[in-house]
C-alpha atoms as a PDB file:
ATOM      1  CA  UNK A   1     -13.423 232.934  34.595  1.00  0.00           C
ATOM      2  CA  UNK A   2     -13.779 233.080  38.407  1.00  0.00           C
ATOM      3  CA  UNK A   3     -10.477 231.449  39.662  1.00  0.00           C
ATOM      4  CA  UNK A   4      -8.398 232.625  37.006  1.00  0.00           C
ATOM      5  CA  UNK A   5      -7.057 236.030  38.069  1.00  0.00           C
ATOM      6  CA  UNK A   6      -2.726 235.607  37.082  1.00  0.00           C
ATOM      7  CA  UNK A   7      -1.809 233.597  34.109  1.00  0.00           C
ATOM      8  CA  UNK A   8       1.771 232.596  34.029  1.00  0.00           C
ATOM      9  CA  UNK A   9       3.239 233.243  30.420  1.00  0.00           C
ATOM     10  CA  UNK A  10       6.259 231.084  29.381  1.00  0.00           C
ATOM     11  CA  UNK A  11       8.549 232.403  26.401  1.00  0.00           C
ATOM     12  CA  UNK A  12       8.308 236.224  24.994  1.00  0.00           C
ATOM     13  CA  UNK A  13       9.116 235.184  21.229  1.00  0.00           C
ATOM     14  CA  UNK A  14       5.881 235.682  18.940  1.00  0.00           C
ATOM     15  CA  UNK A  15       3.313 232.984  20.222  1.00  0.00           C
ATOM     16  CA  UNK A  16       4.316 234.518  24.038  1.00  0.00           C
ATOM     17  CA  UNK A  17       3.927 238.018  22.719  1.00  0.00           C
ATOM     18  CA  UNK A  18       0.518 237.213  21.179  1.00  0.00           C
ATOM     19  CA  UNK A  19      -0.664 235.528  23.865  1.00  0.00           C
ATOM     20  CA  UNK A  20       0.355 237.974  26.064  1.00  0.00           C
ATOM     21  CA  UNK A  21      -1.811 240.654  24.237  1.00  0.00           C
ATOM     22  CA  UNK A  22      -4.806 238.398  24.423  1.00  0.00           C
ATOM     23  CA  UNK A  23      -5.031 237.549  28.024  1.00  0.00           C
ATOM     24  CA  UNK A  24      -4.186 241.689  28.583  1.00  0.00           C
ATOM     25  CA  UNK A  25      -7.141 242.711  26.324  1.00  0.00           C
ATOM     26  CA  UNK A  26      -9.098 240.211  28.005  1.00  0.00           C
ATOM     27  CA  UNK A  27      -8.202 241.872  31.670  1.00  0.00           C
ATOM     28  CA  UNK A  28      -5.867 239.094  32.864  1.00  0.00           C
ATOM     29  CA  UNK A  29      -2.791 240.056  34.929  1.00  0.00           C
ATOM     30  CA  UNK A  30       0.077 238.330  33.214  1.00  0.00           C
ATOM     31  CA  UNK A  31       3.872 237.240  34.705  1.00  0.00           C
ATOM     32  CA  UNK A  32       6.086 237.224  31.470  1.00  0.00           C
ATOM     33  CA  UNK A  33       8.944 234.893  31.637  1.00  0.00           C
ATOM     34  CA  UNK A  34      11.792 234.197  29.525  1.00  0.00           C
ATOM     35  CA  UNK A  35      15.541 233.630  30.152  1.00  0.00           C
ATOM     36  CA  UNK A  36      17.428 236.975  30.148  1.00  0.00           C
ATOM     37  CA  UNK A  37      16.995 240.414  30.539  1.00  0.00           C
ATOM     38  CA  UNK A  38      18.277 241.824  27.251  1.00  0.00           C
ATOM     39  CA  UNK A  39      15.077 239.546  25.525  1.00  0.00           C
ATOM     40  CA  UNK A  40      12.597 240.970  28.102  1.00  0.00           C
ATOM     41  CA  UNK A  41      13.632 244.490  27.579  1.00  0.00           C
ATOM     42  CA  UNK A  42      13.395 243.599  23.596  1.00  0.00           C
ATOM     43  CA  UNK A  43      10.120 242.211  24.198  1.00  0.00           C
ATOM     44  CA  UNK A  44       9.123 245.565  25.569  1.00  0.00           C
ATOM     45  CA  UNK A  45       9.336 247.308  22.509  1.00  0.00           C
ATOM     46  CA  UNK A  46       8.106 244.564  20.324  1.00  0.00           C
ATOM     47  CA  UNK A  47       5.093 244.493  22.499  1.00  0.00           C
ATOM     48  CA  UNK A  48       4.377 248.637  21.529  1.00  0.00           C
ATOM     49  CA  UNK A  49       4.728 247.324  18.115  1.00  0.00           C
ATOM     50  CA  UNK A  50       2.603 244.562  18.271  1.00  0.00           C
ATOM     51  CA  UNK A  51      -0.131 246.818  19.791  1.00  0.00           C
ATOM     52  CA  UNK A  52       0.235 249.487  17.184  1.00  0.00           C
ATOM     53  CA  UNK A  53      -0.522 246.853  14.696  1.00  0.00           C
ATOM     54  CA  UNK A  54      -3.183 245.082  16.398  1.00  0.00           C
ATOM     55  CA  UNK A  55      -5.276 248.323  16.730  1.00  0.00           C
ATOM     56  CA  UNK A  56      -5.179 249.221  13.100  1.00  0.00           C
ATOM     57  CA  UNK A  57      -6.521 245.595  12.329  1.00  0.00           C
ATOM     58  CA  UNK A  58      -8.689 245.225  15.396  1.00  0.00           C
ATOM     59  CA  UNK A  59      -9.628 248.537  16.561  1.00  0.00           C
ATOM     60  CA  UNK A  60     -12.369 247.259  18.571  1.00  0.00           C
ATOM     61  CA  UNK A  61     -10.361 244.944  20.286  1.00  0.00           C
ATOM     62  CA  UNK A  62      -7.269 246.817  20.563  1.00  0.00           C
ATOM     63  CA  UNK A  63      -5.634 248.041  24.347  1.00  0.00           C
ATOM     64  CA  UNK A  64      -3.000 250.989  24.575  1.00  0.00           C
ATOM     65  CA  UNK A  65       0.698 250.085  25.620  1.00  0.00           C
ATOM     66  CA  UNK A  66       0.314 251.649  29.075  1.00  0.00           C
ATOM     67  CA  UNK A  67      -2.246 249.148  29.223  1.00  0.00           C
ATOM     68  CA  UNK A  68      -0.674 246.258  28.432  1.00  0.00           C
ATOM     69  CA  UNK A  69       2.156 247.026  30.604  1.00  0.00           C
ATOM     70  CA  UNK A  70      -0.021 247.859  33.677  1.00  0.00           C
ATOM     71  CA  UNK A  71      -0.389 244.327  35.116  1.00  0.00           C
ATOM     72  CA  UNK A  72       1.729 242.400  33.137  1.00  0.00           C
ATOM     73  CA  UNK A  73       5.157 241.663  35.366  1.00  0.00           C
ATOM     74  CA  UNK A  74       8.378 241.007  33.647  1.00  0.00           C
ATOM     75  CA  UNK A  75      10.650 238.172  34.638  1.00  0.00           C
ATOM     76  CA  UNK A  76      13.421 235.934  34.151  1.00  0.00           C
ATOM     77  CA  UNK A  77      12.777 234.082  37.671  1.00  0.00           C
ATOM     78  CA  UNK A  78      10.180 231.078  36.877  1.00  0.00           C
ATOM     79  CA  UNK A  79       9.623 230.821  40.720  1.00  0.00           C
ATOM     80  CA  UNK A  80       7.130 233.900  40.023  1.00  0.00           C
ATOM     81  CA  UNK A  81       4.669 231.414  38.484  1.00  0.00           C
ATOM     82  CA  UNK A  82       3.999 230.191  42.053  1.00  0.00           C
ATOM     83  CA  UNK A  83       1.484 232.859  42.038  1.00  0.00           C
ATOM     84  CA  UNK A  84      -0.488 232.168  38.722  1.00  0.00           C
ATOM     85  CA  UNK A  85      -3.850 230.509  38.496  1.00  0.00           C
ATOM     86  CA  UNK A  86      -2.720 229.138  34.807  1.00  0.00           C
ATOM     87  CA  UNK A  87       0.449 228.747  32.781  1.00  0.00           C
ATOM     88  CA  UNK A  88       0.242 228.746  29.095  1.00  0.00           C
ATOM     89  CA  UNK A  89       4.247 227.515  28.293  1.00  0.00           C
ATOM     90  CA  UNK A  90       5.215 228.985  24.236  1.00  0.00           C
ATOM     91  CA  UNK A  91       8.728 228.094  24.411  1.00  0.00           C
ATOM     92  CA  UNK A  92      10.819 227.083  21.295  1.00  0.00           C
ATOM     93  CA  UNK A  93      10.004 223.802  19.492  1.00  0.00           C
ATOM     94  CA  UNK A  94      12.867 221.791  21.139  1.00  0.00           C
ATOM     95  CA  UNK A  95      12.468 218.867  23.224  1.00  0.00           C
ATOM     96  CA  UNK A  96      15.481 219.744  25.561  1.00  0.00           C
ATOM     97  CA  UNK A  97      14.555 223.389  25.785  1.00  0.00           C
ATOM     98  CA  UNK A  98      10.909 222.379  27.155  1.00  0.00           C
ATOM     99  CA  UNK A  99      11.792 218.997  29.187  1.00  0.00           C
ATOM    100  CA  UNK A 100      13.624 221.402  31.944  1.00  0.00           C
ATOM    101  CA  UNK A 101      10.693 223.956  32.069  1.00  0.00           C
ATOM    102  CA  UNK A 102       7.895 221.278  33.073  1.00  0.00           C
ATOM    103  CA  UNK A 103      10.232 219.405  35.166  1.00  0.00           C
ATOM    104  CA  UNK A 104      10.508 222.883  37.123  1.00  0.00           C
ATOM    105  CA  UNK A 105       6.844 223.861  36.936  1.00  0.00           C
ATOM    106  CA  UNK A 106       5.395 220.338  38.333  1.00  0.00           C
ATOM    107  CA  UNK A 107       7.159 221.665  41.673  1.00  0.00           C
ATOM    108  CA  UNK A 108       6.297 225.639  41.204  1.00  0.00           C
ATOM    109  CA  UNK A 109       2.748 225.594  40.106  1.00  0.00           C
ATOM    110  CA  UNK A 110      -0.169 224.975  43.090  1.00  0.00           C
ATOM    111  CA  UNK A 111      -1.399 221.727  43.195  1.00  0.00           C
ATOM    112  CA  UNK A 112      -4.553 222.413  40.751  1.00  0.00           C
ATOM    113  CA  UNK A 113      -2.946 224.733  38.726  1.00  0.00           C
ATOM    114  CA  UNK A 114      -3.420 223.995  34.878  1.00  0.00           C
ATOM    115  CA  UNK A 115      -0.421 223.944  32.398  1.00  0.00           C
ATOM    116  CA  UNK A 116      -1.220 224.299  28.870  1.00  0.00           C
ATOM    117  CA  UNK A 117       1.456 223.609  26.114  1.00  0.00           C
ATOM    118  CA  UNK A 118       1.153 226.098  23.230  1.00  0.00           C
ATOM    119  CA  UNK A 119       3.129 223.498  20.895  1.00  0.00           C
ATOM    120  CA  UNK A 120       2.823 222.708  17.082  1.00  0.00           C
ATOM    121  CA  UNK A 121       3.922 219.002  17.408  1.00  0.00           C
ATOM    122  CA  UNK A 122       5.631 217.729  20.655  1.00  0.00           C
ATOM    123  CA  UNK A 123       3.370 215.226  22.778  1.00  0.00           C
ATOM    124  CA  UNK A 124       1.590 216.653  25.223  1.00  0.00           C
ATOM    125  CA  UNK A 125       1.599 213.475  26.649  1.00  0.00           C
ATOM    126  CA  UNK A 126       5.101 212.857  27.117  1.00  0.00           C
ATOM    127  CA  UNK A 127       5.436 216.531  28.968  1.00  0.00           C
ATOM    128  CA  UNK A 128       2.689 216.310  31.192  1.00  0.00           C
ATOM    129  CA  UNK A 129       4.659 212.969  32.398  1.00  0.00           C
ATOM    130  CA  UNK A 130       7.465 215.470  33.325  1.00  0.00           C
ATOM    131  CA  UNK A 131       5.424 217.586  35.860  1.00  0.00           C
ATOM    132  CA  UNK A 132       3.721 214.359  38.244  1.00  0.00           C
ATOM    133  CA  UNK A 133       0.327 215.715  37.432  1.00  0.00           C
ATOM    134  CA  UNK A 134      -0.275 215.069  34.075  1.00  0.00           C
ATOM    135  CA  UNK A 135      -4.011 215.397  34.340  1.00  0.00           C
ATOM    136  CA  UNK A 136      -3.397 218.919  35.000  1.00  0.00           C
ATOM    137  CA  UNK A 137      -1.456 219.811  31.289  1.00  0.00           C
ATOM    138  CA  UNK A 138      -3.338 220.370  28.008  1.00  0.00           C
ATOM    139  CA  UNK A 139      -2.304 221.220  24.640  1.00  0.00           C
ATOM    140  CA  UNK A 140      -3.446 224.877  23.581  1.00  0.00           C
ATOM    141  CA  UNK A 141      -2.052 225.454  20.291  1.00  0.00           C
ATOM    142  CA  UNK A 142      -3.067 229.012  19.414  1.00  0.00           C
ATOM    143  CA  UNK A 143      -2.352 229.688  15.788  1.00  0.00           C
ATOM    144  CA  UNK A 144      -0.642 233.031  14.639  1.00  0.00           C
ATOM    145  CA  UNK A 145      -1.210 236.140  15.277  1.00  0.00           C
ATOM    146  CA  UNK A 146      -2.489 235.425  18.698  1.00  0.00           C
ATOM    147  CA  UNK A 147      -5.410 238.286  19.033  1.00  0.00           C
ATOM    148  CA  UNK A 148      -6.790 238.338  15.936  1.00  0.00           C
ATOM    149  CA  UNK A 149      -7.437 234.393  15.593  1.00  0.00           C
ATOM    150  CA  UNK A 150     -10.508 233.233  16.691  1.00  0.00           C
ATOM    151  CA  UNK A 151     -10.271 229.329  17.425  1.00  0.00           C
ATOM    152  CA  UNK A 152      -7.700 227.316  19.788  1.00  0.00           C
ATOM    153  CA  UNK A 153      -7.033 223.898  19.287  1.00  0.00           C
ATOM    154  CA  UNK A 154      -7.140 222.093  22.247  1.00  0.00           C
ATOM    155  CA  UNK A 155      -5.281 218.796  22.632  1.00  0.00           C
ATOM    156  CA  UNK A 156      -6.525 215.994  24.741  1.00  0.00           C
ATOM    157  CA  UNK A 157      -3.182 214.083  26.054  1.00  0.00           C
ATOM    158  CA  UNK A 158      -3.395 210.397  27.618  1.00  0.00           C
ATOM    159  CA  UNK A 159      -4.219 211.722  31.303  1.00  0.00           C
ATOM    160  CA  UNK A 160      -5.716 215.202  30.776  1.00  0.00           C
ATOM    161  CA  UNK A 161      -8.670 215.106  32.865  1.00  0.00           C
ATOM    162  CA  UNK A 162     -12.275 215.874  31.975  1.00  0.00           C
ATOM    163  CA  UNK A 163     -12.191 218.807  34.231  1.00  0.00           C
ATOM    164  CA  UNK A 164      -9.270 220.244  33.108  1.00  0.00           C
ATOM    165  CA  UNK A 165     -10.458 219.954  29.492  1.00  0.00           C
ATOM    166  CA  UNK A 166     -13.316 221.917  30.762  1.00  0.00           C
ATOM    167  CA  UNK A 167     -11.420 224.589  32.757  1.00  0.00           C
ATOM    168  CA  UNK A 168      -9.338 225.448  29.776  1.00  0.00           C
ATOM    169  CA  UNK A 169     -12.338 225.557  27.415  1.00  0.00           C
ATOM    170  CA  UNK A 170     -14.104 228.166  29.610  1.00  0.00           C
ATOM    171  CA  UNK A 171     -10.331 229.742  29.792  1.00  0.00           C
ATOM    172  CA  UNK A 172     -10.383 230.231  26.231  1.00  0.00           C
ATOM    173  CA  UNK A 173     -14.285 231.175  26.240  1.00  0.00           C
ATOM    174  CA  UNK A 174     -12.870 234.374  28.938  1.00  0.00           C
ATOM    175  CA  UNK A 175     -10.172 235.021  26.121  1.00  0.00           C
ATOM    176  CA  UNK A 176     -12.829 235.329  23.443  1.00  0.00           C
ATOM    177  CA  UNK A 177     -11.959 232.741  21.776  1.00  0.00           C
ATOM    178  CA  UNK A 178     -13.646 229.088  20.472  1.00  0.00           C
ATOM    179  CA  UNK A 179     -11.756 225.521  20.931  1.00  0.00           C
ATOM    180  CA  UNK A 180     -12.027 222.593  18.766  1.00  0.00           C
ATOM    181  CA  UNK A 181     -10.697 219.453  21.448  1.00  0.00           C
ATOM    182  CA  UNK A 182      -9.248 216.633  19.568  1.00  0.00           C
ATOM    183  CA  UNK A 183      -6.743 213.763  20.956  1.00  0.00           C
ATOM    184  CA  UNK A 184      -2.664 213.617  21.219  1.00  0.00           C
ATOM    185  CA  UNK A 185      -0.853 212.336  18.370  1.00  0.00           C
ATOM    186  CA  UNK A 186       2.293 214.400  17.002  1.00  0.00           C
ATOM    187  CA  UNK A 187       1.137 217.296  15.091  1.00  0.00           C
ATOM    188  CA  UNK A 188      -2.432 217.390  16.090  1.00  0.00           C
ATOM    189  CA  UNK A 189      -4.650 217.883  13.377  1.00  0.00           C
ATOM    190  CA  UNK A 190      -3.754 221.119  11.989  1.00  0.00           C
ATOM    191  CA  UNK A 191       0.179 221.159  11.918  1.00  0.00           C
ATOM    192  CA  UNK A 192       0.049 217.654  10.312  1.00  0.00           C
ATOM    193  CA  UNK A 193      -1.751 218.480   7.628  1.00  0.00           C
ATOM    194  CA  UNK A 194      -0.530 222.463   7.204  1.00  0.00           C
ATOM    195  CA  UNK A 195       3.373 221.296   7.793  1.00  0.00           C
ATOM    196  CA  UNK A 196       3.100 218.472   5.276  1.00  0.00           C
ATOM    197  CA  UNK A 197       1.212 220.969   2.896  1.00  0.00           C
ATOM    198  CA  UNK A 198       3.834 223.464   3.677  1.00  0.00           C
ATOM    199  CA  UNK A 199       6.722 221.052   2.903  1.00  0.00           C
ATOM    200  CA  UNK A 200       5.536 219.751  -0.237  1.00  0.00           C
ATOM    201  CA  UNK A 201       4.878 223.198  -1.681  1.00  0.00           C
ATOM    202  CA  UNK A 202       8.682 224.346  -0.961  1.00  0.00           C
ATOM    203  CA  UNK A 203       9.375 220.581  -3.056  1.00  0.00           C
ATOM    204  CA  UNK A 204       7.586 222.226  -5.460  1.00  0.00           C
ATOM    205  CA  UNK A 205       9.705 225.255  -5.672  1.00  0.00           C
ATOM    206  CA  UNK A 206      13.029 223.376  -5.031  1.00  0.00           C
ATOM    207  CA  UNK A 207      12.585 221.382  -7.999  1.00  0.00           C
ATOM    208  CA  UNK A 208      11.666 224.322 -10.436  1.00  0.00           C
ATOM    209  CA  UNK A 209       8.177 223.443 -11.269  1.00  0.00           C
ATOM    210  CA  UNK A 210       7.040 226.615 -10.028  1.00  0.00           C
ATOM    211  CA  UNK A 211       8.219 229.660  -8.533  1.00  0.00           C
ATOM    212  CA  UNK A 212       6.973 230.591  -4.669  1.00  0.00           C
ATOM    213  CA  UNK A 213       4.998 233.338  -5.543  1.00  0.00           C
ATOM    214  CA  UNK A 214       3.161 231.310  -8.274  1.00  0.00           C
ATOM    215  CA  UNK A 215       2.461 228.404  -6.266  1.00  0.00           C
ATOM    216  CA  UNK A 216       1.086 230.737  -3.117  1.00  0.00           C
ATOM    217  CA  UNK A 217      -1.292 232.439  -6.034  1.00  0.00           C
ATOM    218  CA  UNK A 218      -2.753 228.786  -7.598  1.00  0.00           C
ATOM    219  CA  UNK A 219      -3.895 228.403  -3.742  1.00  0.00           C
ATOM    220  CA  UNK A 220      -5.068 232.093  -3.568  1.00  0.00           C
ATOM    221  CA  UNK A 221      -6.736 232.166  -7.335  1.00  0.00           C
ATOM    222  CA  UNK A 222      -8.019 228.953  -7.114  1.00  0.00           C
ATOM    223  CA  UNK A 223      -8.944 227.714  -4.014  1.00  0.00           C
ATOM    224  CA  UNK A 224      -9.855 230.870  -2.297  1.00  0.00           C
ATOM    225  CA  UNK A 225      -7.136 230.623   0.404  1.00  0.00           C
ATOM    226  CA  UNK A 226      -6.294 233.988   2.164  1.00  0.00           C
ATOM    227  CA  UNK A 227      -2.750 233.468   1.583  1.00  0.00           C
ATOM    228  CA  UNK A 228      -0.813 230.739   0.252  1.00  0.00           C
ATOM    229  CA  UNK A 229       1.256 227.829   1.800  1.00  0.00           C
ATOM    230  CA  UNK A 230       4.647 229.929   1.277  1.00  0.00           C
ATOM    231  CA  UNK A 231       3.336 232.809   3.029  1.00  0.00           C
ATOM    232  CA  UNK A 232       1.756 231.211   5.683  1.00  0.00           C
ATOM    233  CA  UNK A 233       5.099 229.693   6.392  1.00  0.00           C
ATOM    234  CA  UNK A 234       6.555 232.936   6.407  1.00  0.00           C
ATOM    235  CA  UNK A 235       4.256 233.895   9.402  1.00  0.00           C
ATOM    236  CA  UNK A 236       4.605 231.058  11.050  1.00  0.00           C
ATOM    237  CA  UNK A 237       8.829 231.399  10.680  1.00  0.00           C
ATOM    238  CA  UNK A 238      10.276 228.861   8.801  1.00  0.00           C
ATOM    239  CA  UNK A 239      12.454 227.975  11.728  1.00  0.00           C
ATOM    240  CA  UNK A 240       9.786 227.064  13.501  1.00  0.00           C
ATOM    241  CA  UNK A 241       8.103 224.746  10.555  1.00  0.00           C
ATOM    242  CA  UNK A 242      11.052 222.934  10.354  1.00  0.00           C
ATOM    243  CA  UNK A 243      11.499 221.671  13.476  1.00  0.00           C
ATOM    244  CA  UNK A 244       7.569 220.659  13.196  1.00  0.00           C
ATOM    245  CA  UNK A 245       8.269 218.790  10.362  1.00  0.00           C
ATOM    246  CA  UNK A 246      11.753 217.402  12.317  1.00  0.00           C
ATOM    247  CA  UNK A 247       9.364 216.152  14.813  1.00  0.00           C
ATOM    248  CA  UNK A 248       6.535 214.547  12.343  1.00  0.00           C
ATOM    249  CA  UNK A 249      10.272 212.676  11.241  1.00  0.00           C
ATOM    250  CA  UNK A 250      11.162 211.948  13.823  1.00  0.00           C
ATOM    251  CA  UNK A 251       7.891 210.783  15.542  1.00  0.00           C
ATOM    252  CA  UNK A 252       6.142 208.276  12.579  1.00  0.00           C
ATOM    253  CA  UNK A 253       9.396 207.133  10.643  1.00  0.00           C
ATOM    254  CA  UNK A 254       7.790 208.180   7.498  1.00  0.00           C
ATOM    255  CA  UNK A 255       9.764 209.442   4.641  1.00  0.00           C
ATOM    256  CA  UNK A 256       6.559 211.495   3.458  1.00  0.00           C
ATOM    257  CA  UNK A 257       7.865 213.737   6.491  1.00  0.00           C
ATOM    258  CA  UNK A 258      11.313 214.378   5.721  1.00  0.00           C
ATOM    259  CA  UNK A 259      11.931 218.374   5.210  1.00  0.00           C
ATOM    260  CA  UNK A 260      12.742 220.361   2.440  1.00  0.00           C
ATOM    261  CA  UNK A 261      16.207 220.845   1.263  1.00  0.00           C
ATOM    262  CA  UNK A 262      15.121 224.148   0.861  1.00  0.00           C
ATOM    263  CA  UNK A 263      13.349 225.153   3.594  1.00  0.00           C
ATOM    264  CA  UNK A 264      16.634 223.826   5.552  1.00  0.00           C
ATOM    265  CA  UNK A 265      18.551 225.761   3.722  1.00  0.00           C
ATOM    266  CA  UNK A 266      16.483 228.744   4.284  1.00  0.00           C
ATOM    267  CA  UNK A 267      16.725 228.154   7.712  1.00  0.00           C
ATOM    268  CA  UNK A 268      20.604 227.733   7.995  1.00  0.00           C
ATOM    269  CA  UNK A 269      20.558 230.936   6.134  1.00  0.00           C
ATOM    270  CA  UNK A 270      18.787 232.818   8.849  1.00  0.00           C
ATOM    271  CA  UNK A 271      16.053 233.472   6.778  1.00  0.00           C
ATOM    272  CA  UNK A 272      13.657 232.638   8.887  1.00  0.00           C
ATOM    273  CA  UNK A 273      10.284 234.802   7.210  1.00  0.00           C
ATOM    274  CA  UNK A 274       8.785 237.444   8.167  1.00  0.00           C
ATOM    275  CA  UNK A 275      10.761 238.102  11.739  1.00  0.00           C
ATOM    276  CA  UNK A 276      13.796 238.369  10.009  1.00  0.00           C
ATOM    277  CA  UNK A 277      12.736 240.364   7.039  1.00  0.00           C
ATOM    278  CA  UNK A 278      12.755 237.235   4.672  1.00  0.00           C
ATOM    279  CA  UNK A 279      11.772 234.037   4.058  1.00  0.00           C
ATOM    280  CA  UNK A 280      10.033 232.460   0.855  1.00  0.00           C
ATOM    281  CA  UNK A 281       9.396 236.295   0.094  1.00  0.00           C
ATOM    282  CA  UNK A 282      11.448 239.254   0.995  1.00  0.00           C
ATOM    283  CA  UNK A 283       9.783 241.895   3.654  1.00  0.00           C
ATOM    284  CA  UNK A 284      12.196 244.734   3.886  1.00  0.00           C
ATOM    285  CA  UNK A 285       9.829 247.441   2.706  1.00  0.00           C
ATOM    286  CA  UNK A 286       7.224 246.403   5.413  1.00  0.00           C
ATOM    287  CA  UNK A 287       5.256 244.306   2.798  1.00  0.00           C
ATOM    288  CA  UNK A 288       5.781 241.069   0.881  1.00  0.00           C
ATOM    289  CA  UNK A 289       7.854 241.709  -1.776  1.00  0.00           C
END
């Protein structure tokens, strides 16, 4: 992509991290932000990690950790993103953790800079009216882990512009990647069918009719599904589904949306999947267990 050179990266937590690693491998310079030092310097090392893992699975693909550092700035200072081209913004699912970050970059970012929300249910719409140039932000939800997934979907919000729908498509194109552009409504597509799927497995489960690792295998055994509901959860972090599922609640006023006991428990817990070692399933020995 010609006029893409620095893409601003918003939030270092696993969607930040992965798309960090894509935009590297694909010979973007990156400016990393997120809030404090300690997480940056943490970020670091989970960034060596994340490489090692992505070249056993990807070896064509893969980059060394020299070169994803080389090029990629660390930062806590947002101001830096006066210098990207494009912002892709990954920070946590909260309304009033994302409302002051848009608020800022509608004054940072140049004038035709485009903002894409990596989201899995918040309106696009409703941000982009935070930054006074809403035709400028699009929703890029890139699904987990970052480099090894091959489609984005792309969310149209009420004043996203032709032309930026067409920038970020031949963004994603430079990334390697495909993009499947559908239209703003809470969830998008994917999360508001996955989160409800998700949601209504962990019923399942709550209410004894089947234990998690025999409802993940009825999807795996029967229907061919790589892994099942539980699991995918797991990757996603279960934190991170609920408050999808808080905002499909929140959003349509539907009881089919209301969460889990269980998952909130989960989450209360601190068991939050696979980042913190357990989840649905338990991955202390460096598997699912």
């Amino acid at each position: 992509m010609v006029n893409v050179r620095t893409v601003g990266v918003i939030g270092a937590g696993v969607m930040g991290r992965g798309v960090t690693i894509a935009l590297r491998q694909a010979g973007f310079k990156v400016i990393l932000v997120d809030r404090s030092e300690e997480i940056l310097e943490r970020t670091r090392a989970q960034l060596r990690d994340d490489v090692r893992l992505y070249s056993m699975l990807a070896p064509a693909s893969a980059i060394t950790a020299e070169e994803l550092v080389a090029e990629t700035t660390f930062t806590t200072d947002i101001q830096q993103l006066a210098t990207a081209d494009f912002v892709v913004e990954n920070a946590t699912e909260r309304w009033e953790v994302k409302r002051p970050i848009y608020e800022q970059l509608g004054k940072i970012c140049g004038p035709d800079v485009i903002i894409a929300v990596n989201t899995s249910a918040i309106s696009i719409t409703r941000l982009g009216g935070l930054t006074g140039r809403p035709e400028n932000v699009i929703g890029m939800h890139f699904m987990n882990p970052v480099p090894l997934k091959p489609t984005v979907e792309v969310i149209r919000a009420h004043h996203t512009s032709e032309s930026t729908i067409e920038a970020s498509r031949d963004f994603l194109s430079a990334l390697g990647k495909k993009s499947i552009v559908v239209n703003d409504s809470p969830g998008f597509v994917t999360n508001r069918v996955m989160m409800l799927t998700v949601n209504e497995a962990a019923f399942l489960v709550h209410e004894g009719v089947a234990s998690a690792a025999d409802t993940d295998r009825l999807f795996v055994e029967c229907f061919g599904h790589t892994m099942g509901p539980l699991e995918t959860a797991d990757l996603i972090g279960l934190d991170t589904v609920l408050l999808s599922i808080e905002v499909l609640y929140d959003e349509f006023k539907d009881s089919k949306y209301r969460p889990c006991p269980l998952l909130t428990k989960l989450v209360d817990a601190g068991l939050h999947g696979r980042k913190t070692g357990q989840g649905f399933f338990n991955y202390a020995a460096g598997k699912r267990g």
